[in-house]
Every structure is written in C-alpha cells, then in structure tokens.
Protein backbone atom coordinates (compact mmCIF):
# COMPACT_ATOMS: atom_id res chain seq x y z
CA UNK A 1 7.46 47.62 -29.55
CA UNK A 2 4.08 46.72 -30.31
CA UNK A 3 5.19 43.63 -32.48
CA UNK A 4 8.23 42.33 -29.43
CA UNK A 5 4.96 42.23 -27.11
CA UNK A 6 3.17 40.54 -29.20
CA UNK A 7 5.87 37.72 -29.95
CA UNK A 8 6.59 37.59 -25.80
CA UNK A 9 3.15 36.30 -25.46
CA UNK A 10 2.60 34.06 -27.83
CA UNK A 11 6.12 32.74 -26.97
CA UNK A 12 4.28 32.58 -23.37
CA UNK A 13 1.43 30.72 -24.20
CA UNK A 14 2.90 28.43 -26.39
CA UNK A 15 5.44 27.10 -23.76
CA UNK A 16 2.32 26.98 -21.44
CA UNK A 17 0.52 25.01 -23.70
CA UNK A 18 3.33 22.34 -24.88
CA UNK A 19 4.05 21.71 -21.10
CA UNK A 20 0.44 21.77 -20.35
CA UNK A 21 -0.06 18.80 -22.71
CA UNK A 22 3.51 17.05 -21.79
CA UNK A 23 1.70 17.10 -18.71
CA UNK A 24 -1.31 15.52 -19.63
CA UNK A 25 0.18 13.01 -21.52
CA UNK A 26 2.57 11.51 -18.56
CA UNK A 27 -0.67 9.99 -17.13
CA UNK A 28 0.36 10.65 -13.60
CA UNK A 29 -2.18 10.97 -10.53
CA UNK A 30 -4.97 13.87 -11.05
CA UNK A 31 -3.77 15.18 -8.52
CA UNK A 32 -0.58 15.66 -9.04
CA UNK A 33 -1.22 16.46 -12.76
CA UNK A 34 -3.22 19.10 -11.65
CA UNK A 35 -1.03 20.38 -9.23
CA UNK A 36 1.72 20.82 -12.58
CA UNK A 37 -1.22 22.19 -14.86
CA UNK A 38 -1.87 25.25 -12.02
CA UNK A 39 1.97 26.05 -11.93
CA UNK A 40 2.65 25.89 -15.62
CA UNK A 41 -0.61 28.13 -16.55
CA UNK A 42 -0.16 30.52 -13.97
CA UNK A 43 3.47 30.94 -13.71
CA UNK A 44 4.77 32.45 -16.93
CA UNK A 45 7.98 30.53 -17.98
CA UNK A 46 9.20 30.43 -14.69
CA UNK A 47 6.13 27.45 -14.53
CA UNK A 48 7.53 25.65 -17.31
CA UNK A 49 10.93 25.67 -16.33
CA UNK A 50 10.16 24.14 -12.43
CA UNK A 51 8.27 21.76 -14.70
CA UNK A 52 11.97 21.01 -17.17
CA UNK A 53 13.87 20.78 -13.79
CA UNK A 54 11.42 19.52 -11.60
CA UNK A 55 8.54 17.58 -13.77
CA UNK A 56 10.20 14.49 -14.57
CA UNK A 57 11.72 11.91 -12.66
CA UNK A 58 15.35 11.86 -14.70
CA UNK A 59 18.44 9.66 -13.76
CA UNK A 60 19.74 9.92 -16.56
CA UNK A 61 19.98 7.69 -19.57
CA UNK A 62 23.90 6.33 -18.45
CA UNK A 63 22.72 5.61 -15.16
CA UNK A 64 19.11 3.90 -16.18
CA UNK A 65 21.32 1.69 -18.53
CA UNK A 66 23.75 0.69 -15.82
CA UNK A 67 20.61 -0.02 -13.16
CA UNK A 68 20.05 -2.47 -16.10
CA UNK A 69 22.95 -3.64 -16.41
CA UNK A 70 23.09 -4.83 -12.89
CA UNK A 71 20.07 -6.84 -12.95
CA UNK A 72 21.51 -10.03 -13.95
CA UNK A 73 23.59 -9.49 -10.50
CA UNK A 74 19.98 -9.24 -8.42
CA UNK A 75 18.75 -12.58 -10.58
CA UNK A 76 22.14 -14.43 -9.45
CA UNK A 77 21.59 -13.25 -5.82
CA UNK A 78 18.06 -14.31 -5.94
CA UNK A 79 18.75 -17.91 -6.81
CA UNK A 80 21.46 -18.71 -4.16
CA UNK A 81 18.80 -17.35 -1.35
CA UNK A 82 16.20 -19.98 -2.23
CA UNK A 83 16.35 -22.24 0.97
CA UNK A 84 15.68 -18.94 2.89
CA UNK A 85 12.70 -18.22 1.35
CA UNK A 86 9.47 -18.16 3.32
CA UNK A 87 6.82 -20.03 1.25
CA UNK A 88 4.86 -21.83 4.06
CA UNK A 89 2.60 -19.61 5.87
CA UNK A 90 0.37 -20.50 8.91
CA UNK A 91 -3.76 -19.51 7.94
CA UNK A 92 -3.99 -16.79 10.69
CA UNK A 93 -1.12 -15.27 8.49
CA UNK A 94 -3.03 -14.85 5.14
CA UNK A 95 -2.51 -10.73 5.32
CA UNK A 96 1.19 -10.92 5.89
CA UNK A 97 1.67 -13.40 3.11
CA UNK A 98 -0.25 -11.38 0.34
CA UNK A 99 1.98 -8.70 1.34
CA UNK A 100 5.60 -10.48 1.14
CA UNK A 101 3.28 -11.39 -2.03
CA UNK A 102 3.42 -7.87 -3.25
CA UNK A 103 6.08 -6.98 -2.30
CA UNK A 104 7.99 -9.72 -4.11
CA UNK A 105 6.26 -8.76 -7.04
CA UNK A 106 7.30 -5.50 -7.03
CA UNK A 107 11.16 -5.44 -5.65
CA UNK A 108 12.44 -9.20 -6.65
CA UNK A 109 13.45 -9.74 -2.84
CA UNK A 110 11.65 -12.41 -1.15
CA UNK A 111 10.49 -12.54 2.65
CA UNK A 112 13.48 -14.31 4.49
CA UNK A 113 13.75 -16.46 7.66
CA UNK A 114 16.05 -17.34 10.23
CA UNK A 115 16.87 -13.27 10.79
CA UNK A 116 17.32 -11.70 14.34
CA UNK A 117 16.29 -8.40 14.77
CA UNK A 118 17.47 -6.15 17.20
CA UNK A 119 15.41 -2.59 17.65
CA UNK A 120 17.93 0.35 19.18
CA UNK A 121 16.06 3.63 19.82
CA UNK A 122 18.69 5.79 21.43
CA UNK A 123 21.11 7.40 19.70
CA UNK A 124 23.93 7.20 21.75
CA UNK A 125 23.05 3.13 22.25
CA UNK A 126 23.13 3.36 17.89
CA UNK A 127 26.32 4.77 17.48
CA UNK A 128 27.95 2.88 20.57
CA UNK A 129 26.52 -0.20 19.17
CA UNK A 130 27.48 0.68 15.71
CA UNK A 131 31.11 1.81 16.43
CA UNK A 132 31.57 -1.67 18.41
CA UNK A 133 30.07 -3.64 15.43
CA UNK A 134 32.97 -1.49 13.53
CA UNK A 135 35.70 -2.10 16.00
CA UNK A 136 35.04 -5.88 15.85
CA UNK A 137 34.79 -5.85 12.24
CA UNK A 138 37.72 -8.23 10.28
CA UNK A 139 36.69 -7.95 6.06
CA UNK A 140 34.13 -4.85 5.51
CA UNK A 141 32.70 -2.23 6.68
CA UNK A 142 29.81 -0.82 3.91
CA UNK A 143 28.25 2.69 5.24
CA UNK A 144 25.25 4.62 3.30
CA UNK A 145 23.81 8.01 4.36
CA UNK A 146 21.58 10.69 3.75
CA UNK A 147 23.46 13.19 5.97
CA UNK A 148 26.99 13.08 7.39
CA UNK A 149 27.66 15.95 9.83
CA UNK A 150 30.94 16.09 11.59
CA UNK A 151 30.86 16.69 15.11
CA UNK A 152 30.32 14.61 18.24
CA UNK A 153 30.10 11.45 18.36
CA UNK A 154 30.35 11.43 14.22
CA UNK A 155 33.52 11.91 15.11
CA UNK A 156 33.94 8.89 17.07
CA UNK A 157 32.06 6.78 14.49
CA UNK A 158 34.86 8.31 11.60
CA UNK A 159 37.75 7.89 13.78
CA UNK A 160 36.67 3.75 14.37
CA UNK A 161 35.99 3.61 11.00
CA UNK A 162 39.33 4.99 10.29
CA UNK A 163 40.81 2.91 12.28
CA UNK A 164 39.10 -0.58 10.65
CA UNK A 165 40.77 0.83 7.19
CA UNK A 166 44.02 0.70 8.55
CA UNK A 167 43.89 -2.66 10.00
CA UNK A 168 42.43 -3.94 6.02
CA UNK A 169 39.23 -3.95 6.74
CA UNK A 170 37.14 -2.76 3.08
CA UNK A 171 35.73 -0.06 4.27
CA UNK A 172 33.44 2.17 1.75
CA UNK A 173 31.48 5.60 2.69
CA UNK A 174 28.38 6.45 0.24
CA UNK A 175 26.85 9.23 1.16
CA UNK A 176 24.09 12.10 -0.69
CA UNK A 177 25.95 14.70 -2.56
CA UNK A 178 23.67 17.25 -0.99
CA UNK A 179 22.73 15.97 2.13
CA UNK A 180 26.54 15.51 2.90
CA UNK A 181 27.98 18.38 0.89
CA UNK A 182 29.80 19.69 4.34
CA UNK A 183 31.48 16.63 5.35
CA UNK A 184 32.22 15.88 1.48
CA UNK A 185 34.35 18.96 1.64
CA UNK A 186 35.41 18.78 5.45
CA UNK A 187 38.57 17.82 7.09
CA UNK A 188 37.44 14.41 8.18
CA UNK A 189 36.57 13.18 4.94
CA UNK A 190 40.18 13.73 3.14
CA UNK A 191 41.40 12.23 6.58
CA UNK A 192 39.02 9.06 5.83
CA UNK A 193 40.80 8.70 2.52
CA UNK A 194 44.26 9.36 3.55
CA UNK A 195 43.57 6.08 6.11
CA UNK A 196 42.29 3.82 3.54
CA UNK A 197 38.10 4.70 3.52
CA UNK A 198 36.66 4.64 -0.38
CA UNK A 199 34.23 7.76 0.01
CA UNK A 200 31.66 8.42 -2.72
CA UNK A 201 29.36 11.16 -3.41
CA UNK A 202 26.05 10.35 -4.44
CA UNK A 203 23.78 11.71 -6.73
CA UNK A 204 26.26 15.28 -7.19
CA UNK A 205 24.19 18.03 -8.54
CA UNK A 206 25.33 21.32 -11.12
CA UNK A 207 23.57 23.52 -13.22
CA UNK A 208 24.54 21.67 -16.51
CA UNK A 209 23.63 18.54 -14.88
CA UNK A 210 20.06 19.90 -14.18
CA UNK A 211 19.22 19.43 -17.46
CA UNK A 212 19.73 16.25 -17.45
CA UNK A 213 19.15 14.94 -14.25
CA UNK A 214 16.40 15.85 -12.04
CA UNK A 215 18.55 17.25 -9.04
CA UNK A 216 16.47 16.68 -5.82
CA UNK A 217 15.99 13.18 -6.42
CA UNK A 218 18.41 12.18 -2.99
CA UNK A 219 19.63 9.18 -1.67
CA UNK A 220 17.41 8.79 1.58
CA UNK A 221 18.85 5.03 2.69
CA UNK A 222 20.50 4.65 6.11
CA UNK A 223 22.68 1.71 6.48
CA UNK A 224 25.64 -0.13 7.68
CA UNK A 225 26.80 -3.72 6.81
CA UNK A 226 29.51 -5.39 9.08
CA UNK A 227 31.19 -8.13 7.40
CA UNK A 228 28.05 -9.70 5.42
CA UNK A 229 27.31 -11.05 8.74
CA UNK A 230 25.32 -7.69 10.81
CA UNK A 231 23.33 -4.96 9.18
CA UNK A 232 21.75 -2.01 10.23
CA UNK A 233 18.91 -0.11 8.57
CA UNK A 234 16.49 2.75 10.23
CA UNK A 235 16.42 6.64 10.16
CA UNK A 236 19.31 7.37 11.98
CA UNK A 237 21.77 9.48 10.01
CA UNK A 238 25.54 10.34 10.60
CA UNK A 239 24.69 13.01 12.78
CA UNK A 240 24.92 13.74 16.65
CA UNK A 241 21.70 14.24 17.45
CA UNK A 242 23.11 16.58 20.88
CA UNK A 243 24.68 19.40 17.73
CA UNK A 244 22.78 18.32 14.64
CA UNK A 245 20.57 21.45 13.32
CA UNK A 246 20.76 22.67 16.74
CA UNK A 247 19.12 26.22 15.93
CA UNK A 248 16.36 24.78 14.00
CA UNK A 249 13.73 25.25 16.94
CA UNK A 250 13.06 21.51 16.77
CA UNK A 251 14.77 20.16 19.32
CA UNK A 252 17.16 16.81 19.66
CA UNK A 253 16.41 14.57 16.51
CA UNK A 254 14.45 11.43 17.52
CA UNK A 255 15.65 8.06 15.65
CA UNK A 256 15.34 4.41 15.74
CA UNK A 257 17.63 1.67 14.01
CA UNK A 258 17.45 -2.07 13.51
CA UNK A 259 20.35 -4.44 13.74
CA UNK A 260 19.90 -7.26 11.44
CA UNK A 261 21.81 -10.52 11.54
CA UNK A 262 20.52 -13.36 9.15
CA UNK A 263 20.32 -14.32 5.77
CA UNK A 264 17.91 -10.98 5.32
CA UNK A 265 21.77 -9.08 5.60
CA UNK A 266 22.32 -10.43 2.31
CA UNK A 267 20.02 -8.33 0.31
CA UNK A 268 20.85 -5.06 2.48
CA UNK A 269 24.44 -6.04 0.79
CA UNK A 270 23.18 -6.09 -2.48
CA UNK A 271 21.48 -2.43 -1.94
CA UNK A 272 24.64 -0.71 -0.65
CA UNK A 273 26.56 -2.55 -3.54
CA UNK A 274 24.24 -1.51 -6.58
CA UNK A 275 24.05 2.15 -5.11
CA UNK A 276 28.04 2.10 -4.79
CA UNK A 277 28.22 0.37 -8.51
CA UNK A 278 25.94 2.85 -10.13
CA UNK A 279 28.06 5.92 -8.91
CA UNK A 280 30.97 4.59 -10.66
CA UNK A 281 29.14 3.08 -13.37
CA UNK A 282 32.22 1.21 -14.45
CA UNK A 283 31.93 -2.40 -16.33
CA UNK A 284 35.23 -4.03 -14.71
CA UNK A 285 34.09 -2.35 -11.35
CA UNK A 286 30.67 -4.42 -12.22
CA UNK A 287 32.75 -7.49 -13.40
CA UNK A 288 34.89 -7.64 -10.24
CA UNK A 289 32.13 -7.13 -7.18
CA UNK A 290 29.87 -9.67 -6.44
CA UNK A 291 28.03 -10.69 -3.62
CA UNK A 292 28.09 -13.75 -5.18
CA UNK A 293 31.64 -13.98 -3.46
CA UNK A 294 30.24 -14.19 0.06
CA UNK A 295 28.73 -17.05 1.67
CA UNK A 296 24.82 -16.26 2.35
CA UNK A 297 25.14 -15.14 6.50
CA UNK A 298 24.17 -18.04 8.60
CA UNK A 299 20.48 -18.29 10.53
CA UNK A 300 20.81 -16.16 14.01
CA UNK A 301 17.29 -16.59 14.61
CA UNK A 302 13.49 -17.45 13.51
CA UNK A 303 12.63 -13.88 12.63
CA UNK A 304 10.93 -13.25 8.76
CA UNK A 305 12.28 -10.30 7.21
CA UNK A 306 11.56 -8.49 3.52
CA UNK A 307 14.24 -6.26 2.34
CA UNK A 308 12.19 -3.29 0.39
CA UNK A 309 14.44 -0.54 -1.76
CA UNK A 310 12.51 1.96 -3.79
CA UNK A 311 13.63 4.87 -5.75
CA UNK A 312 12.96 6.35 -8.93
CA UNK A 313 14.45 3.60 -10.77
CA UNK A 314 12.04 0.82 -9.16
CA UNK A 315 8.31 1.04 -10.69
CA UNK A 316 7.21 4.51 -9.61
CA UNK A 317 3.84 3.47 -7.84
CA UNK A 318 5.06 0.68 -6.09
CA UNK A 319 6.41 1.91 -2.52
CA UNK A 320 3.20 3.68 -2.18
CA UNK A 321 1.28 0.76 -3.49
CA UNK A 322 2.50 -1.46 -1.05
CA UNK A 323 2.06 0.98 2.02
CA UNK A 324 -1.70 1.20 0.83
CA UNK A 325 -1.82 -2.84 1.15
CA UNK A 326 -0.44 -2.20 4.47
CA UNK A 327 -2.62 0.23 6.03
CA UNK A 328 -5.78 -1.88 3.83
CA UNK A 329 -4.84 -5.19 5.36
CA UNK A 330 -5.22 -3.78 8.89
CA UNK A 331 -7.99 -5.50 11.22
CA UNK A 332 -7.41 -4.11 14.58
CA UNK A 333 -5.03 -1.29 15.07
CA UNK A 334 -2.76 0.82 12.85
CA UNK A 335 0.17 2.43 14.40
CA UNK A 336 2.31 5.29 12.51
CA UNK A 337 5.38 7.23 13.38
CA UNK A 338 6.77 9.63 10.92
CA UNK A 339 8.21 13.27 10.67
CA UNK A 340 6.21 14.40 7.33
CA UNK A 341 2.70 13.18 6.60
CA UNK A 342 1.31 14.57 3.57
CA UNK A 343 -0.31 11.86 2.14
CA UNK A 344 -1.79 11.26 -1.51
CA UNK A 345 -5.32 10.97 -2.08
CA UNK A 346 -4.93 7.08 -1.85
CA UNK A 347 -3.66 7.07 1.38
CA UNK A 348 -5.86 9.54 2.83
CA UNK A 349 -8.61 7.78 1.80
CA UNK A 350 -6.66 4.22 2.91
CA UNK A 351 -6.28 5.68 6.36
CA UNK A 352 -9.58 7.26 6.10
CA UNK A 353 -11.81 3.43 5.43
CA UNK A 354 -9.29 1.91 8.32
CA UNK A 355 -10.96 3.97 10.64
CA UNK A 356 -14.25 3.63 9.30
CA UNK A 357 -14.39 -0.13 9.41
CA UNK A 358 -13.16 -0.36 13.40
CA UNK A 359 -9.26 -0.10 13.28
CA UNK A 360 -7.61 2.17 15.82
CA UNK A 361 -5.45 3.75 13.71
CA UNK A 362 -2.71 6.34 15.61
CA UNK A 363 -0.22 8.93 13.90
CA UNK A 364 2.31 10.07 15.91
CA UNK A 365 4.40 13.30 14.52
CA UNK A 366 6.99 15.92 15.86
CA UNK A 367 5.63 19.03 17.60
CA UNK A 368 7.89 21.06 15.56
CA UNK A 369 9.25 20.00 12.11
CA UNK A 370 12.50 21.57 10.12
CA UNK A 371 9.92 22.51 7.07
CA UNK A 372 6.79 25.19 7.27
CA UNK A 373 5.72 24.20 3.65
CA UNK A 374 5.07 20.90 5.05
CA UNK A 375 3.63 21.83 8.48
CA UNK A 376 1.21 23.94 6.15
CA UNK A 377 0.55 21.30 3.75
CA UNK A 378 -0.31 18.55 6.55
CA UNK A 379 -2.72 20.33 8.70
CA UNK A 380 -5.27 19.99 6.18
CA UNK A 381 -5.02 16.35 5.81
CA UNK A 382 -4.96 15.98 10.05
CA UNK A 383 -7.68 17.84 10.41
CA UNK A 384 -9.71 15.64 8.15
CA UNK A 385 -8.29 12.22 9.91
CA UNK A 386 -9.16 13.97 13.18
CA UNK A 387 -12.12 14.68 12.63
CA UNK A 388 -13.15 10.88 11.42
CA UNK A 389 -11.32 9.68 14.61
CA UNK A 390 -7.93 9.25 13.77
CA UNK A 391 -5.65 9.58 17.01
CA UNK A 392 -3.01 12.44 16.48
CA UNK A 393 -0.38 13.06 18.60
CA UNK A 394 2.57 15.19 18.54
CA UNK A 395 5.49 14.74 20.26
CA UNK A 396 7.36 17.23 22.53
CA UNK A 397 10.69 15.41 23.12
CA UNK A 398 11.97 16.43 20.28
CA UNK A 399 12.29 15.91 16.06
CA UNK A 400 10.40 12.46 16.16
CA UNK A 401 12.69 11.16 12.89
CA UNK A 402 11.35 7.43 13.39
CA UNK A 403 9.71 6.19 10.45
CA UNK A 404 7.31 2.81 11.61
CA UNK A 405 4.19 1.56 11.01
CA UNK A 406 2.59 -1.42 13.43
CA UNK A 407 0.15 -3.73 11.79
CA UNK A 408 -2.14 -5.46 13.86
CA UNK A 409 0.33 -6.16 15.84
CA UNK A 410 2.15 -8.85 13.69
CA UNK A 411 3.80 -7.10 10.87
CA UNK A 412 6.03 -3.96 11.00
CA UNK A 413 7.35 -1.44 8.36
CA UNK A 414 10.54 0.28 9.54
CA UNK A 415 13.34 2.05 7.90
CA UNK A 416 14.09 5.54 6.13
CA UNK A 417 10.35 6.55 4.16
CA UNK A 418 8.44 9.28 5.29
CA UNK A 419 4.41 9.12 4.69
CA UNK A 420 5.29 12.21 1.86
CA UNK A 421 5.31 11.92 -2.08
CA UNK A 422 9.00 12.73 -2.05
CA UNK A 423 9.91 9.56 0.21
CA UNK A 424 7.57 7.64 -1.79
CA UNK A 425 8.08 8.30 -5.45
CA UNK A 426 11.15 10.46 -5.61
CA UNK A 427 14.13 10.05 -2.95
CA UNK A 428 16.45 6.07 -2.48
CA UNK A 429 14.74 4.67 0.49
CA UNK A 430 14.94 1.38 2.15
CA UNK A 431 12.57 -0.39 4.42
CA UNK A 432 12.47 -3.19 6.29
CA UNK A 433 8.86 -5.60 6.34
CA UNK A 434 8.90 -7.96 9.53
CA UNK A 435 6.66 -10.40 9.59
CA UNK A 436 7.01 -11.01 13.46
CA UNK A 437 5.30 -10.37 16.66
CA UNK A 438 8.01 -9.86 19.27
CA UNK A 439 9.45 -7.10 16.54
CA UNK A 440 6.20 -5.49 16.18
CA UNK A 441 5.52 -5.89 20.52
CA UNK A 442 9.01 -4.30 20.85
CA UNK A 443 7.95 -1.54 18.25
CA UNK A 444 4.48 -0.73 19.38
CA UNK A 445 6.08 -0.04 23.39
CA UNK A 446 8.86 2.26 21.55
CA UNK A 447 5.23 4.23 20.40
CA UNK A 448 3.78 4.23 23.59
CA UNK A 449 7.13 6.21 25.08
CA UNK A 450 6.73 8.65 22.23
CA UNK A 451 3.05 8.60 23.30
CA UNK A 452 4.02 9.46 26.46
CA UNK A 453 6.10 12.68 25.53
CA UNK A 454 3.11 13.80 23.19
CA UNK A 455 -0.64 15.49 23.21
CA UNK A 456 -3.38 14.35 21.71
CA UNK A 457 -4.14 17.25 19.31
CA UNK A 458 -7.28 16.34 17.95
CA UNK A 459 -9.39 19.00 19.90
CA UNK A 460 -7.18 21.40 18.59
CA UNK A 461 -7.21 20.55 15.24
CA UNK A 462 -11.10 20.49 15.07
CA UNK A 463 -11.28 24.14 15.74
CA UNK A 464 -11.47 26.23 12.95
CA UNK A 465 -8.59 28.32 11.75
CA UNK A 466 -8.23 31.96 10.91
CA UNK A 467 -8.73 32.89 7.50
CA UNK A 468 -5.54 33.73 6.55
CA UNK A 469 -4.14 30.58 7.75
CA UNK A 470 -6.75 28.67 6.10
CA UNK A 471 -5.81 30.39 2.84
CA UNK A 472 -2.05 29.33 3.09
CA UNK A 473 -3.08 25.94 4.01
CA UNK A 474 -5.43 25.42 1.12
CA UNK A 475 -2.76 27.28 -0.96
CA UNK A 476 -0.06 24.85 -0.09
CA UNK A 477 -2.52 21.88 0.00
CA UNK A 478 -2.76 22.37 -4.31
CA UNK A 479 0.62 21.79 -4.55
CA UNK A 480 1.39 18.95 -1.87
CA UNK A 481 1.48 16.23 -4.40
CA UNK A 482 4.46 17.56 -5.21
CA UNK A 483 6.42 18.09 -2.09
C-alpha cells in the first residue's frame, strides 16, 4: 500500500515538474507563464493535462504544412495589387503610415486605396442589406461565420442564399465546427446542400483529435464576399439578434458591419479562400482556386483600407502588437467598443500611459455579458483604468457585440477581435484598419448612441468591494491571461 503511495506521488511530482519546465521553456509572457506554473503545481494531473489540451497553440502538423503551402498563393496576390498600394502619405499622417507600416510587416497585406466603406449598425439593415447583395449576386457568394443559428431572419438569409445556388451562383458556407454545431446538424443545412450550397465545418473537434489539436482554437471571422466586387466584414454573426441566446439575461445582441467595395475586397477573398482551402487541405483543390482568376475589383471610392487576419498560424504576438501601436500612437482621444476586455499587462499599461499623457481614452462595454469568468476577470482591470481616469461606460440596450476602436479621429480598427487574449492570440479573426476620417466620424457618432444607452460606471467601480468578491476577482484575475 505503502509502496503504490509512494509511486502515485512521485508519478505526481514528476509530471508537475516536466510541465513546469515545458512551461518555462516556451518563453511566453510572465504572465501568462505564471498563470500555467500555478495550475500545473497546484492541480495534481488534472493541471498537467489542461496544460496537454490547453497549453499549446496546436493546428496540427497537416494543417501548418498546408498554411505553407498556400503562401506562394498570398505572394501571387500581392504582386497583382501593386498599383493599389498606398505608399504616399501626407506629413500630418506620419502615425497612420507607421501603422499600415506594421501592419504590413506583420500580415503581407498592404494598406489599399480607392475602397468605399459603408458602416451598417442595425441588424435588420445587415441582413436586409446582405440578403439584397445575395439576391443581386450573378458568380459567388463566399460566407464565413462564427455562429450560424437558424431562426428568423437566418432563415431568410439561407433561403436567398439557397436560392443564388440554384440560379449557378458559387455559393460556399464556412462556418466554426463548434460555434455552428446546431445548424451543422439542422434541417436547413442538408437543405443548403440539396440546392447547390458547398457547406464546410471548420475547425471540428473529438476526443482523439484533442491530442493533437488544441480544440478551442475557433474560427472568430465574420464575412461575406459578393462576386469579388462587395464584401462585408464586422461582428455580426448568422444569428437573429430578436431569438439569438434569448434566455441569457443579456438582452438583444448589439452588432455593427462594414460593406466594402474596392480593391481592399480582394484580400477579404483571399481570407475566406485560404480558410476554405485549409479545411480541405487538398493539392488539386489548391491547384484549381485562385484568386488569381478574378480581375482585382475596380476603385468605388478614395477610402484607404488594411485587410488584417490573425490566428494562431500568423506570428503569435502580432495582433496584439499592432493594437498596442494603436492605442500608443493616440494624441487626442481613444475610443473602444468591445464585449470582453481583459487585457494583458501590455495593454493595460498601453491604455494606462494614453491617459496619462492627455488622451481621452473611452471603453464602452455591455451591462451584462454571456460569461461570469470574464465579468470577474475584468473588474479588476476597470477598476484600475477608472481610477487613472479612463471613461467606462456600460451599455443597457443590450449585448454591445461591436468590436471598434477610434483613433484620433482619423484611423479606425473594426471587425471580429475582442480586447481578450483569446481574440488576440488564439481564435481566426479579421479586422479591418481605415485610414479615413469620414469612416472614423461615422464610427465615433455610432459610440456616442451606445453612449447614450449607457452609465458612466466609474463611481461605482471606485468603491471598494466585499471581500468575498474581491477574492474571486483576484482569483480569476491569476488566470486571465489565459481566458
């Protein structure tokens, strides 16, 4: 007996150990490294295997070789944009140009003129704007989601899509195996395929799989591309927002898209068709589908617009990297809308010296999010931005989903990433950088009606709370790098 107890701890502390120093050795943040150290240590086994399932970033060796593969297709597309590139900046726009810099640097899309750029931030104008785009729609019809959740006027968005397959209009469906597991096994989907729509799953999940993929790492983008020619990109997923998690307490979902038309669809394209290559991860698939088929979309406009993916695959610092530039190069006013904030250490401290040097920098959040871990794990960090005179406001309307940040008032970040590690290192996201004032103008006065529907909470969030709540906060807080 004596001898099998014996063996069961040093067993114990040997897997604590080897993960401890696994650990260690992947060089990430302190933070988060030592949010991994306290759950390996204290946790026996159970620790180490969150760690095996959860530690470590894994597509997959198939699927990193394939993302490979497929960079001689982004080189190709690169070259055949190069009279759309913006390379002459005016001197009052040094900030925005070290940040198309960066972002160049990082993603291999340049900043793009002669884009229009339409902001839509009601959901029944999305989807009635959408499913027209759709109707009118003669060679494709490319659709990526997070979430597709039949019901409402998801119906009416399938049945016009439905419809556009008939009439021989390409029309593909990629949407998160997880996020969309209902509608993957629903009614509407077979009848999709039975009229003609290719519908992928991405990113499926099992427990042999787990092994060897890490299986929360989700497909986050939202996006629709009409005929090379119109794209749309925001936060807005297949959902009515009237049904969607109706009993969650939140209230209606609160989204904004953007309606791109310009040479800046092209490189939406090539995001949808990488992420619909990868889940088939087939050579003649590769072979046969290239953008470099379709004629770069015409100018609409005089709008300059950066196309910015980032996943797991991408370097695994850079979305964050380049949000820190953001909130950095900010002189005068900082404006921020998103449904999760639990930032890193770097951006706490980024949003922290904005307000410090003079910006007026605003967060604007839901009342009421679908997660208590992360309501727990963000009051800490607001009560610390409050208290150096960061504006916090939460909205009443309803589950503020609208992900935007406003940067002295001539540069905009808008698309599908949350201000959380998950959206930053972990999940497919896509976000838009416009370099353009009557964008950012049209933005800021969408912030002011969510202003309008919120309370300033910084009063509140100065007072000090009980004990018990500031034990779960400061509980949760240790692990929030990994959230």
């Amino acid at each position: 007996m004596w001898d099998s107890a014996l063996l069961l701890l040093v067993t114990d502390w040997g897997v604590r150990i080897f993960f401890s120093l696994v650990v260690i050795m992947r060089r990430r943040s302190a933070s988060e490294s030592l949010a991994w150290l306290a759950i390996v240590l204290l946790v026996p086994f159970a620790g180490a295997l969150a760690y095996l399932l959860l530690g470590e970033a894994r597509i997959g060796n198939r699927r990193s070789r394939w993302a490979r593969h497929l960079e001689h297709q982004h080189q190709t597309w690169i070259s055949r944009q190069a009279d759309n590139v913006k390379t002459a900046w005016d001197p009052a726009d040094h900030d925005p140009e070290l940040l198309a810099r960066l972002v160049m640097g990082y993603v291999q899309i340049p900043p793009l003129m002669g884009n229009r750029i339409e902001l839509v931030d009601s959901p029944q104008d999305i989807f009635r704007s959408m499913i027209r785009d759709i109707s009118l729609a003669q060679k494709r019809c490319w659709v990526e989601s997070y979430i597709w959740e039949t019901g409402g006027v998801a119906d009416d968005f399938a049945a016009t899509l439905a419809d556009a397959a008939r009439r021989g209009v390409d029309c593909r469906v990629l949407v998160d195996a997880v996020g969309s597991g209902g509608f993957l096994r629903s009614k509407q989907c077979a009848a999709l395929r039975s009229a003609g729509v290719q519908v992928r799953r991405a990113l499926p999940v099992g427990l042999l799989r787990a092994f060897f993929y890490r299986f929360d790492l989700r497909l986050h983008r939202k996006i629709l591309v009409i005929d090379h020619e119109v794209a749309w990109v925001g936060s807005q997923n297949i959902a009515d927002p009237k049904i969607f998690k109706k009993g969650a307490g939140t209230g209606e979902w609160i989204d904004a898209m953007a309606r791109v038309s310009g040479p800046a669809v092209d490189p939406v394209s090539l995001v949808f068709l990488e992420d619909w290559q990868l889940e088939s991860m087939s050579h003649e698939e590769i072979s046969r589908t290239s953008l470099g088929d379709n004629d770069i979309p015409a100018a609409t406009g005089n709008t300059v617009v950066q196309v910015i993916p980032s996943g797991p695959e991408t370097h695994s610092q850079a979305m964050e990297r380049i949000v820190l530039n953001a909130v950095y190069m900010a002189d005068r006013n900082l404006s921020i809308t998103t449904p999760y904030l639990v930032p890193s250490e770097a951006m706490q401290t980024a949003l922290l010296s904005a307000t410090g040097r003079g910006v007026q920098v605003r967060i604007i959040i839901p009342a009421r999010v679908d997660s208590g871990l992360v309501e727990l794990a963000s009051r800490p960090f607001l009560r610390e931005l409050a208290a150096a005179g960061v504006t916090i406001a939460r909205c009443h309307a309803g589950m503020l989903h609208t992900k935007s940040i406003i940067i002295d008032d001539d540069t905009s970040l808008f698309g599908s990433l949350n201000l959380d590690p998950r959206s930053m290192h972990l999940n497919f996201e896509i976000t838009l950088a416009v370099y353009d004032r009557k964008f950012s103008s049209q933005l800021s006065k969408l912030h002011e009606q969510y202003l309008s529907k919120s309370q300033v909470v910084n009063k509140q969030l100065l007072v000090t709370p009980p004990l018990p709540l500031r034990f779960a906060e400061n509980c949760v807080r240790l692990v929030s790098p990994l959230l």
